[in-house]
Protein backbone atom coordinates (compact mmCIF):
# COMPACT_ATOMS: atom_id res chain seq x y z
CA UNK A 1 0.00 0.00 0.00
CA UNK A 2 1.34 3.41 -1.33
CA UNK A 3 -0.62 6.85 0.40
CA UNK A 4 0.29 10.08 -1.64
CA UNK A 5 -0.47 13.15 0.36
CA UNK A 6 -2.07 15.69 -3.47
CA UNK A 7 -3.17 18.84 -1.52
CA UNK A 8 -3.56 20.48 2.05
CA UNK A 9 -5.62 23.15 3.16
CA UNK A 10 -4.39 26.55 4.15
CA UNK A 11 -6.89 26.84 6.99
CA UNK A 12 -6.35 23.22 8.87
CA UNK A 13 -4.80 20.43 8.94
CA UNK A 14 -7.29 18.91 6.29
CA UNK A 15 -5.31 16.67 3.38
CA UNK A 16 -6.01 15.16 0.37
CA UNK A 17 -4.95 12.40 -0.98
CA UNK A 18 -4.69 8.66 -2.71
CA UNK A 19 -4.04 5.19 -0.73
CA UNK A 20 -2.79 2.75 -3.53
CA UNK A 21 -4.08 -1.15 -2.81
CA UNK A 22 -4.27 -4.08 -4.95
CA UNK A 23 -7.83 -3.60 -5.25
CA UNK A 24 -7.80 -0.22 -6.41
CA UNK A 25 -7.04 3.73 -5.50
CA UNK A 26 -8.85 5.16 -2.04
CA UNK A 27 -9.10 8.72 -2.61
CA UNK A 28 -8.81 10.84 0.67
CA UNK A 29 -10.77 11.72 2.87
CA UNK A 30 -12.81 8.55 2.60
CA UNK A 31 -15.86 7.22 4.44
CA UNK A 32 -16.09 3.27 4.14
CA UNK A 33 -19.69 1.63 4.46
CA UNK A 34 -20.01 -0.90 7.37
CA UNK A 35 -20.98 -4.46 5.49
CA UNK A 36 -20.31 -5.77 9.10
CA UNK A 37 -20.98 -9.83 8.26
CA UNK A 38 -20.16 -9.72 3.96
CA UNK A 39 -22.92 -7.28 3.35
CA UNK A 40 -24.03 -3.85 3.78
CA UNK A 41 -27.01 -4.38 5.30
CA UNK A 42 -30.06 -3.80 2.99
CA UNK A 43 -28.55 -3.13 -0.54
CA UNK A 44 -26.71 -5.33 -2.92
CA UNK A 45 -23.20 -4.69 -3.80
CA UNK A 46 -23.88 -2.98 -7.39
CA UNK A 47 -25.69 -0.52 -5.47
CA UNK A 48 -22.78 0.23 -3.17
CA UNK A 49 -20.39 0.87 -5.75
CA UNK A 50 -22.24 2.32 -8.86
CA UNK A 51 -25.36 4.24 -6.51
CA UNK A 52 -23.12 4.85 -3.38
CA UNK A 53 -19.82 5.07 -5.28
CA UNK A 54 -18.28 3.20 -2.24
CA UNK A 55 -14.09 2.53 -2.89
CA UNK A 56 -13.61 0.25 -0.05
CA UNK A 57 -15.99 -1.06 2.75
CA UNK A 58 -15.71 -2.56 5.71
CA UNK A 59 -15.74 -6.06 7.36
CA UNK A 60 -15.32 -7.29 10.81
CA UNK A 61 -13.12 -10.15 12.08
CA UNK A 62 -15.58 -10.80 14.86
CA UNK A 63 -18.80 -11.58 12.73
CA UNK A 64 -17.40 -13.30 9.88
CA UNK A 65 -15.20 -15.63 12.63
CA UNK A 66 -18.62 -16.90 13.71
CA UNK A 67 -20.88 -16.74 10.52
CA UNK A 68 -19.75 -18.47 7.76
CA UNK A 69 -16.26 -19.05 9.13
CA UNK A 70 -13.04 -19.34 8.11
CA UNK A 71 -13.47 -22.60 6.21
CA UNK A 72 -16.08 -21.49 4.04
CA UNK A 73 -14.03 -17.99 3.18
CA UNK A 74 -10.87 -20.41 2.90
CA UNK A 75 -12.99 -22.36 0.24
CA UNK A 76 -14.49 -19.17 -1.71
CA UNK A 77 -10.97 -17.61 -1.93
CA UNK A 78 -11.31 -15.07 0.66
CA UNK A 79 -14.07 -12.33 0.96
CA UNK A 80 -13.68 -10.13 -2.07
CA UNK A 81 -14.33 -13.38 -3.86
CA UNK A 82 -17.54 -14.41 -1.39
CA UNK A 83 -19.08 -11.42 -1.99
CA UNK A 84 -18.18 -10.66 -5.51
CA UNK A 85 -16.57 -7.63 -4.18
CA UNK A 86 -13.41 -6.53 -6.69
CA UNK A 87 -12.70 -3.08 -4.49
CA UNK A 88 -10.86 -2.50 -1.64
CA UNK A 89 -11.18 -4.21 2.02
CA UNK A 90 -10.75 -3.09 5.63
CA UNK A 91 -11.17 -5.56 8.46
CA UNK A 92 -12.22 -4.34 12.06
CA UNK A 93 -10.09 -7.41 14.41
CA UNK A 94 -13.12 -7.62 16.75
CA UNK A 95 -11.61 -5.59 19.72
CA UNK A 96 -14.57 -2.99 19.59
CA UNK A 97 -16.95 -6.55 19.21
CA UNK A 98 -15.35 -7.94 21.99
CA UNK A 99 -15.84 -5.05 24.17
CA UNK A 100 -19.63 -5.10 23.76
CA UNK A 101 -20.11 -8.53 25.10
CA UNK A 102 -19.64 -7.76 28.29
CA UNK A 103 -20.70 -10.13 30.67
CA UNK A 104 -19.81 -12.54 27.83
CA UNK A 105 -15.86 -12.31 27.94
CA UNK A 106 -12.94 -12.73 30.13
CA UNK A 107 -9.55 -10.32 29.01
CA UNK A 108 -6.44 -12.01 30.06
CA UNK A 109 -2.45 -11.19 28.89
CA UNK A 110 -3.03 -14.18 26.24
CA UNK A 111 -6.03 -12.99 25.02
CA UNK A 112 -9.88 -12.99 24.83
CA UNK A 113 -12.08 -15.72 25.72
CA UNK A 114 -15.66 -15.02 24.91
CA UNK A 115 -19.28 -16.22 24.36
CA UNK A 116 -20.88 -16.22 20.75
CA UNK A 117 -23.38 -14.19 20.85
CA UNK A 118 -25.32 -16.29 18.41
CA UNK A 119 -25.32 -19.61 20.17
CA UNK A 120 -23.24 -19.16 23.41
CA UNK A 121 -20.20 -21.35 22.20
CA UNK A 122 -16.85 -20.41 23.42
CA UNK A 123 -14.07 -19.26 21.82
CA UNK A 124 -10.53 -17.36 22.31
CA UNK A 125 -9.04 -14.65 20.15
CA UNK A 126 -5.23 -13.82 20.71
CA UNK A 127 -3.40 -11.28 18.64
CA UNK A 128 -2.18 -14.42 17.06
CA UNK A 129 -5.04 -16.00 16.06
CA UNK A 130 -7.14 -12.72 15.05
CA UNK A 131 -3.95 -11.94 12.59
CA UNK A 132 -4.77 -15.65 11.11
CA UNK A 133 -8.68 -15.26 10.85
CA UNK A 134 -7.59 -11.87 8.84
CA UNK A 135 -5.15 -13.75 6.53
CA UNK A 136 -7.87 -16.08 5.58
CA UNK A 137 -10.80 -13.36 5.26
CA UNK A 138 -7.91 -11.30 2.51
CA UNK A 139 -8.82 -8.06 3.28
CA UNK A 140 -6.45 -5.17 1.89
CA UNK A 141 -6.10 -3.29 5.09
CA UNK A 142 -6.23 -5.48 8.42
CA UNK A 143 -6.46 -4.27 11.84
CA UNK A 144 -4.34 -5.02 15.19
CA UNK A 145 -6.12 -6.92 17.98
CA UNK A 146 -6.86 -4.31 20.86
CA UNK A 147 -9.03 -3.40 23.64
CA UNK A 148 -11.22 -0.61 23.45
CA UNK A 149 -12.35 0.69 26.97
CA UNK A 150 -15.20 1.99 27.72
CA UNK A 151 -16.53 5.62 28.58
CA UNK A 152 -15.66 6.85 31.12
CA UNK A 153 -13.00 5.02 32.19
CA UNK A 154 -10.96 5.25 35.46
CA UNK A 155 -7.17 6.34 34.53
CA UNK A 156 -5.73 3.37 36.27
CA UNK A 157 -8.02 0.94 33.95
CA UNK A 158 -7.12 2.90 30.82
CA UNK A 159 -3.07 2.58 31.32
CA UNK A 160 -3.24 -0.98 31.97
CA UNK A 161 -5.40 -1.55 28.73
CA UNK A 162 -3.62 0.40 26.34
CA UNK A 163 -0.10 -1.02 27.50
CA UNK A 164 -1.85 -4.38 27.18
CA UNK A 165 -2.83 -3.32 23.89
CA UNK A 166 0.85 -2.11 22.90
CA UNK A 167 2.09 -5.48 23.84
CA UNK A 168 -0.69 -7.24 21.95
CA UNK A 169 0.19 -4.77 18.87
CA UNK A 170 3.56 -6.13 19.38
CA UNK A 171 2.45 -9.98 18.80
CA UNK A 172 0.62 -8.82 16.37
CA UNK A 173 3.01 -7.42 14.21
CA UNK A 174 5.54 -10.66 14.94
CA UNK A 175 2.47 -12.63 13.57
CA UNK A 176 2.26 -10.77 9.90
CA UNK A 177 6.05 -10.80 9.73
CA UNK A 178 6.08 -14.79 9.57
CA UNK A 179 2.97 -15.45 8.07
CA UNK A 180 2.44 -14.61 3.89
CA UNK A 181 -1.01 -13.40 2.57
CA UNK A 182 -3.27 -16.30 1.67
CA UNK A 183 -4.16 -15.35 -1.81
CA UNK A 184 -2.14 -13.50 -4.34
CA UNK A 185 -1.85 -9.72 -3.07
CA UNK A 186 -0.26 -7.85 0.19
CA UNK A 187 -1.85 -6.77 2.77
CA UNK A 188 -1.44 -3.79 5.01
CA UNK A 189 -1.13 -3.60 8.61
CA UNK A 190 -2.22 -0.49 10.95
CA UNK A 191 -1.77 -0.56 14.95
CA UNK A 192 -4.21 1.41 17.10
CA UNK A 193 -3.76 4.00 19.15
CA UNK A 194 -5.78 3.75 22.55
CA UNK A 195 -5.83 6.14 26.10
CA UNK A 196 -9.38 6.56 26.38
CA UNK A 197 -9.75 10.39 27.20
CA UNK A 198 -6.29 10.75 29.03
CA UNK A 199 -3.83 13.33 26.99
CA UNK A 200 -0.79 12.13 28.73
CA UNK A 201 -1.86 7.96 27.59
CA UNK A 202 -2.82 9.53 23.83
CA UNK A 203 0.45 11.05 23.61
CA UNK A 204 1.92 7.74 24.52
CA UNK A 205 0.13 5.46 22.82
CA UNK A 206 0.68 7.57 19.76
CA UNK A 207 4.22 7.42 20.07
CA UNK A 208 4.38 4.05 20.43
CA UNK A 209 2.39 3.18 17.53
CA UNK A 210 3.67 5.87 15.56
CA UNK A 211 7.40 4.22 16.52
CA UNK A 212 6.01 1.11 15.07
CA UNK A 213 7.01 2.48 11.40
CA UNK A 214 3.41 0.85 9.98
CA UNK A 215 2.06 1.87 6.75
CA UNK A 216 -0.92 3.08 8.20
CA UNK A 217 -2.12 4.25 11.59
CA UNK A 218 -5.59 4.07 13.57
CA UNK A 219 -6.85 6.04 16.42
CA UNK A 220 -9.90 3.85 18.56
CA UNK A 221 -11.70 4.00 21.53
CA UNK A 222 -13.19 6.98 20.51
CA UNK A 223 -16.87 7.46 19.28
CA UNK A 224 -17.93 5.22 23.00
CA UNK A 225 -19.84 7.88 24.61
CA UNK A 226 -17.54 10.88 25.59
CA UNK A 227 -18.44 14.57 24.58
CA UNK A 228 -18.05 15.62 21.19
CA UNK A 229 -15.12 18.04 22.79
CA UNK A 230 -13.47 15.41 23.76
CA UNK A 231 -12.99 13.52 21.10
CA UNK A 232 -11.64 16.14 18.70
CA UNK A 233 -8.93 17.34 21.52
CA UNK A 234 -7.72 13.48 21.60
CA UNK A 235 -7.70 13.29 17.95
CA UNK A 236 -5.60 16.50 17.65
CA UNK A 237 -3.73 15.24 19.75
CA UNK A 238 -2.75 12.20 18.14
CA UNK A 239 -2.51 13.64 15.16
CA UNK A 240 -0.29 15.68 15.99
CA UNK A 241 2.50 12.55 16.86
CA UNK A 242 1.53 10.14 14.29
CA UNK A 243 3.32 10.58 11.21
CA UNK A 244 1.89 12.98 8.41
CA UNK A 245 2.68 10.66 5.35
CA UNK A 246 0.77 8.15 6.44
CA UNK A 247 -2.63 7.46 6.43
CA UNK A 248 -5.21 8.26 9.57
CA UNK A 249 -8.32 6.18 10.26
CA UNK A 250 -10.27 7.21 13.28
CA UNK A 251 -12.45 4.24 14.33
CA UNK A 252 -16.12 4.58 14.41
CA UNK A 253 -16.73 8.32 13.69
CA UNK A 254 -19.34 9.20 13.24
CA UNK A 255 -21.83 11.82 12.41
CA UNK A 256 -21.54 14.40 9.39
CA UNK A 257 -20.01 16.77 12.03
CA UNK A 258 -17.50 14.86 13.76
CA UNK A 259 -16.41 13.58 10.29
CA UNK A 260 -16.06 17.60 9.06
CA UNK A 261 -14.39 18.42 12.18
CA UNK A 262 -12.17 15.21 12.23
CA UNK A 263 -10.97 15.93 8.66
CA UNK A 264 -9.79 19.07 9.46
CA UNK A 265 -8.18 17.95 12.08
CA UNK A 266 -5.59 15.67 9.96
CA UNK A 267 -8.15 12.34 9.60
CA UNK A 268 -8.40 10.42 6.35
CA UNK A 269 -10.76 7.59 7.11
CA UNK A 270 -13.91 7.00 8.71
CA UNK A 271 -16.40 4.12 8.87
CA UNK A 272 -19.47 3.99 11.40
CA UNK A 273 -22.54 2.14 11.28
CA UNK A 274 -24.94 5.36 11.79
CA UNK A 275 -25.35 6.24 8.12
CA UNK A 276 -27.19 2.53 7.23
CA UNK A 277 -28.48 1.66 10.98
CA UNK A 278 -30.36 4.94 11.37
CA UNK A 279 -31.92 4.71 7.81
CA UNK A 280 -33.44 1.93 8.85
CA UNK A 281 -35.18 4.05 11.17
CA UNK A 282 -36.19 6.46 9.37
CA UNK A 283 -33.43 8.97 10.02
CA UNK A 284 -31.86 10.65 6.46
CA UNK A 285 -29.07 12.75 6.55
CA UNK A 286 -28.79 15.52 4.46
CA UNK A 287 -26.87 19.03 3.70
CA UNK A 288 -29.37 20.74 5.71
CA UNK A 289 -30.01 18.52 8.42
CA UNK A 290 -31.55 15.66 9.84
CA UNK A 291 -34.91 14.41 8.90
CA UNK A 292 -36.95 11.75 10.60
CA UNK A 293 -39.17 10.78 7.83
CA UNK A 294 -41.89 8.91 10.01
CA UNK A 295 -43.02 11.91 11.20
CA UNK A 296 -46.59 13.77 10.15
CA UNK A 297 -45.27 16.61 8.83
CA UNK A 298 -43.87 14.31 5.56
CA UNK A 299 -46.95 13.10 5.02
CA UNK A 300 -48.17 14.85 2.73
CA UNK A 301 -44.96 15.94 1.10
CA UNK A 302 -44.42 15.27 -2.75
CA UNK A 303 -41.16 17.01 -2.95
CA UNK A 304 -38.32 14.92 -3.75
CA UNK A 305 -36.39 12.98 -0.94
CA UNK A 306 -33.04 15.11 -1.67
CA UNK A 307 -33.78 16.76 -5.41
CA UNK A 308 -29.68 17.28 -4.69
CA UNK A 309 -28.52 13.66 -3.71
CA UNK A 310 -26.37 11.55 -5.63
CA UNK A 311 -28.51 8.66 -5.18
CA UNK A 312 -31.14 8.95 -7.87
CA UNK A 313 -33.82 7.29 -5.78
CA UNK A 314 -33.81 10.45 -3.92
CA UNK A 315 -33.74 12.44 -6.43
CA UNK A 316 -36.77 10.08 -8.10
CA UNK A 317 -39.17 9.06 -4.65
CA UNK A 318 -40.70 11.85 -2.53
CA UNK A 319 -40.78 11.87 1.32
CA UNK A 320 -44.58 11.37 1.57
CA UNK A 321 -43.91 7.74 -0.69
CA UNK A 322 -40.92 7.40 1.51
CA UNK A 323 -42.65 7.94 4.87
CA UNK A 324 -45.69 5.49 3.48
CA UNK A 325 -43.10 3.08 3.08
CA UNK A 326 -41.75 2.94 7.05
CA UNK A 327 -45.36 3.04 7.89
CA UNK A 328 -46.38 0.20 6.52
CA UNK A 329 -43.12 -1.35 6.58
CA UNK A 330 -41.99 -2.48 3.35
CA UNK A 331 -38.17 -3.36 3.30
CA UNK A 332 -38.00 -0.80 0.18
CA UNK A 333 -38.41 1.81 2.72
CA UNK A 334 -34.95 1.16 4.56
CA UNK A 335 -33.17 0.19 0.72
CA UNK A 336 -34.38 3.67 -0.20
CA UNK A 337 -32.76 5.39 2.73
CA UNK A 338 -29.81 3.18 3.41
CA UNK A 339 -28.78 4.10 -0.48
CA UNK A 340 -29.56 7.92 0.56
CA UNK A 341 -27.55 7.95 4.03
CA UNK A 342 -24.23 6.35 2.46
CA UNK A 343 -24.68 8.30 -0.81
CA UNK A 344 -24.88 11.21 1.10
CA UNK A 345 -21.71 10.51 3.51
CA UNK A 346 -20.09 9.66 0.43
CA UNK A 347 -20.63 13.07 -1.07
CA UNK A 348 -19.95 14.83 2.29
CA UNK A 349 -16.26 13.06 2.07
CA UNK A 350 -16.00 13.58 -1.76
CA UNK A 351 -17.08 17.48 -1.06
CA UNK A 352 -14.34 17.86 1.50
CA UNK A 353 -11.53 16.96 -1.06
CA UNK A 354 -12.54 19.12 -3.84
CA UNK A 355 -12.98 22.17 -0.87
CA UNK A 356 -9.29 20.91 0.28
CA UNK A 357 -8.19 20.93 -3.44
CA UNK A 358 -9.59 24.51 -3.98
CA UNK A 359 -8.09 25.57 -0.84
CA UNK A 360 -11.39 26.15 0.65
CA UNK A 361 -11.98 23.55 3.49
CA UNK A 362 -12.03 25.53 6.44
CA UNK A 363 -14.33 28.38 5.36
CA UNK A 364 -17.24 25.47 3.40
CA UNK A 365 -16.71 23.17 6.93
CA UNK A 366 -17.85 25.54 9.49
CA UNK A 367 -20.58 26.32 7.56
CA UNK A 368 -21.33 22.95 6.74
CA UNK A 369 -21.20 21.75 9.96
CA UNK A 370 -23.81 24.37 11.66
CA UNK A 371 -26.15 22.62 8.91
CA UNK A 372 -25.81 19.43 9.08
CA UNK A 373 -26.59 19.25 12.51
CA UNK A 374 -29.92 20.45 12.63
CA UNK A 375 -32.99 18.86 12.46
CA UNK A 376 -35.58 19.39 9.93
């Protein structure tokens, strides 16, 4: 993996610029759709590249683990090939997974044992092992095997976890130097930088990851909870350590705002399950704001969706036939607004590098950002 840093903007720390994989080019800043277990819930692949115009999605280590398994992915040829998927692949290692079962795991030094949360079988992921299930799945960009802690977390807590994770990170990296890809293409590592909301454990956990000389670098355990204030003064933090010429993927972030702020901040990637979760209840995003299309006041609204969306269902259904359809609850209803959420995050990411290119970010994002968080 190659990352080419094209343009910066005058007024932040915004960037943009390519990532290079075997499966294609990643322009930056990039959003990746969450197809958590080999699909993005509710649309069909087409759709996510040629509607959404997706360049590289997301799968999790976790889900696909349990459901179909490593045999079955072993047999297909990996997941681009299960899920006729020819662009690029990130895998989530199933740290932030393994952190929602509470109750349902045990951490030790060696690693996580846990309960499925499909049939209550038990299992155990090591850095080891999780570096193994990634091999198998083939994604382009794989993740290290951390813990993310919760919010809030006592300091005491938060040390211990993120030097357990920097030793983890350590096995992990041992693992991909003696093991080869299983199919015919390289993949690319990227550690994770943890602290919870300490500055003193962001500053170093970023230097240790940043240390680690990886092509790529990640910033977790963010997004869990903690004000919005928060989260940007950790990620500008970290930003500030890990090294500029390499890519930046904050974990889990988030709404059109945090993604505007984030990017000028120094972030390249983003993934988060809002965008398809929420449209399945209803909830579009939009330049304008947020609009919770069950309520009356669509009903009776032939205006399109988004006349201004890239998705041409938007463009085509109005929010009174869109509303109609969560009322009486016809699956079209969430395939309609699943292709409008992503489309539109898509845009919002796409918008950001042509403002960066024009040397405009700063000026269009705080704008931007006073819109799209209001409701409509």
């Amino acid at each position: 993996m190659t990352f080419k840093i094209e343009n910066k903007d005058p007024g932040s720390a915004a960037r943009a610029g390519t990532i290079t994989t075997a499966h294609g080019d990643i322009q930056t800043p990039i959003f990746m759709p969450v197809g958590t277990q080999g699909t993005v819930k509710g649309i069909h692949q087409s759709e996510i590249r040629d509607v959404v115009n997706a360049q590289i999605i997301l799968g999790n280590t976790y889900h696909l683990y349990l459901r179909p398994g490593t045999d079955i992915l072993k047999k297909a040829g990996g997941l681009h090939k299960f899920m006729n998927w020819d662009l690029p692949i990130l895998t989530d290692s199933g740290g932030y997974q393994v952190y929602s079962l509470k109750g349902m795991r045990k951490i030790t030094e060696e690693g996580v044992k846990f309960q499925s949360h499909v049939d209550g079988s038990r299992h155990f992921f090591s850095p080891e092992s999780v570096m193994d299930i990634q091999r198998i799945i083939g994604a382009d960009i794989v993740m290290a095997f951390d813990e993310c802690t919760p919010y809030p977390c006592e300091y005491n807590y938060a040390k211990n976890s993120m030097n357990m994770t920097h030793r983890w990170l350590l096995r992990c990296i041992k693992r991909m130097e003696e093991t080869e890809p299983a199919y015919d293409y390289p993949q690319t590592f990227a550690p994770i930088v943890q602290g919870s909301t300490y500055p003193d454990l962001r500053k170093e956990s970023a230097e240790f990851i940043a240390a680690q000389g990886q092509d790529m670098n990640a910033i977790g355990g963010l997004s869990v909870g903690e004000p919005h204030e928060d989260m940007y003064a950790m990620t500008d933090l970290v930003c500030n350590i890990l090294p500029t010429d390499k890519p930046r993927y904050l974990m889990g972030v988030g709404l059109p705002e945090n993604i505007l702020e984030s990017i000028a901040l120094g972030i390249d990637m983003f993934d988060c399950v809002l965008p398809s979760r929420n449209a399945r209840h209803g909830l579009l995003y939009t330049k304008n704001g947020l609009i919770n299309i069950k309520n009356a006041k669509w009903q009776d609204d032939f205006s399109p969706i988004d006349a201004d969306s890239p998705a041409i269902t938007s463009r085509t259904h109005t929010k009174a036939y869109l509303r109609h359809l969560f009322k009486v609850e016809e699956l079209l209803g969430a395939q309609i607004a699943t292709l409008h959420n992503l489309s539109f995050f898509i845009w919002l990411v796409t918008q950001s590098r042509r403002k960066i290119q024009e040397g405009t970010f700063y000026t269009w994002k705080e704008e931007m950002v006073k819109s799209v968080s209001q409701r409509l």
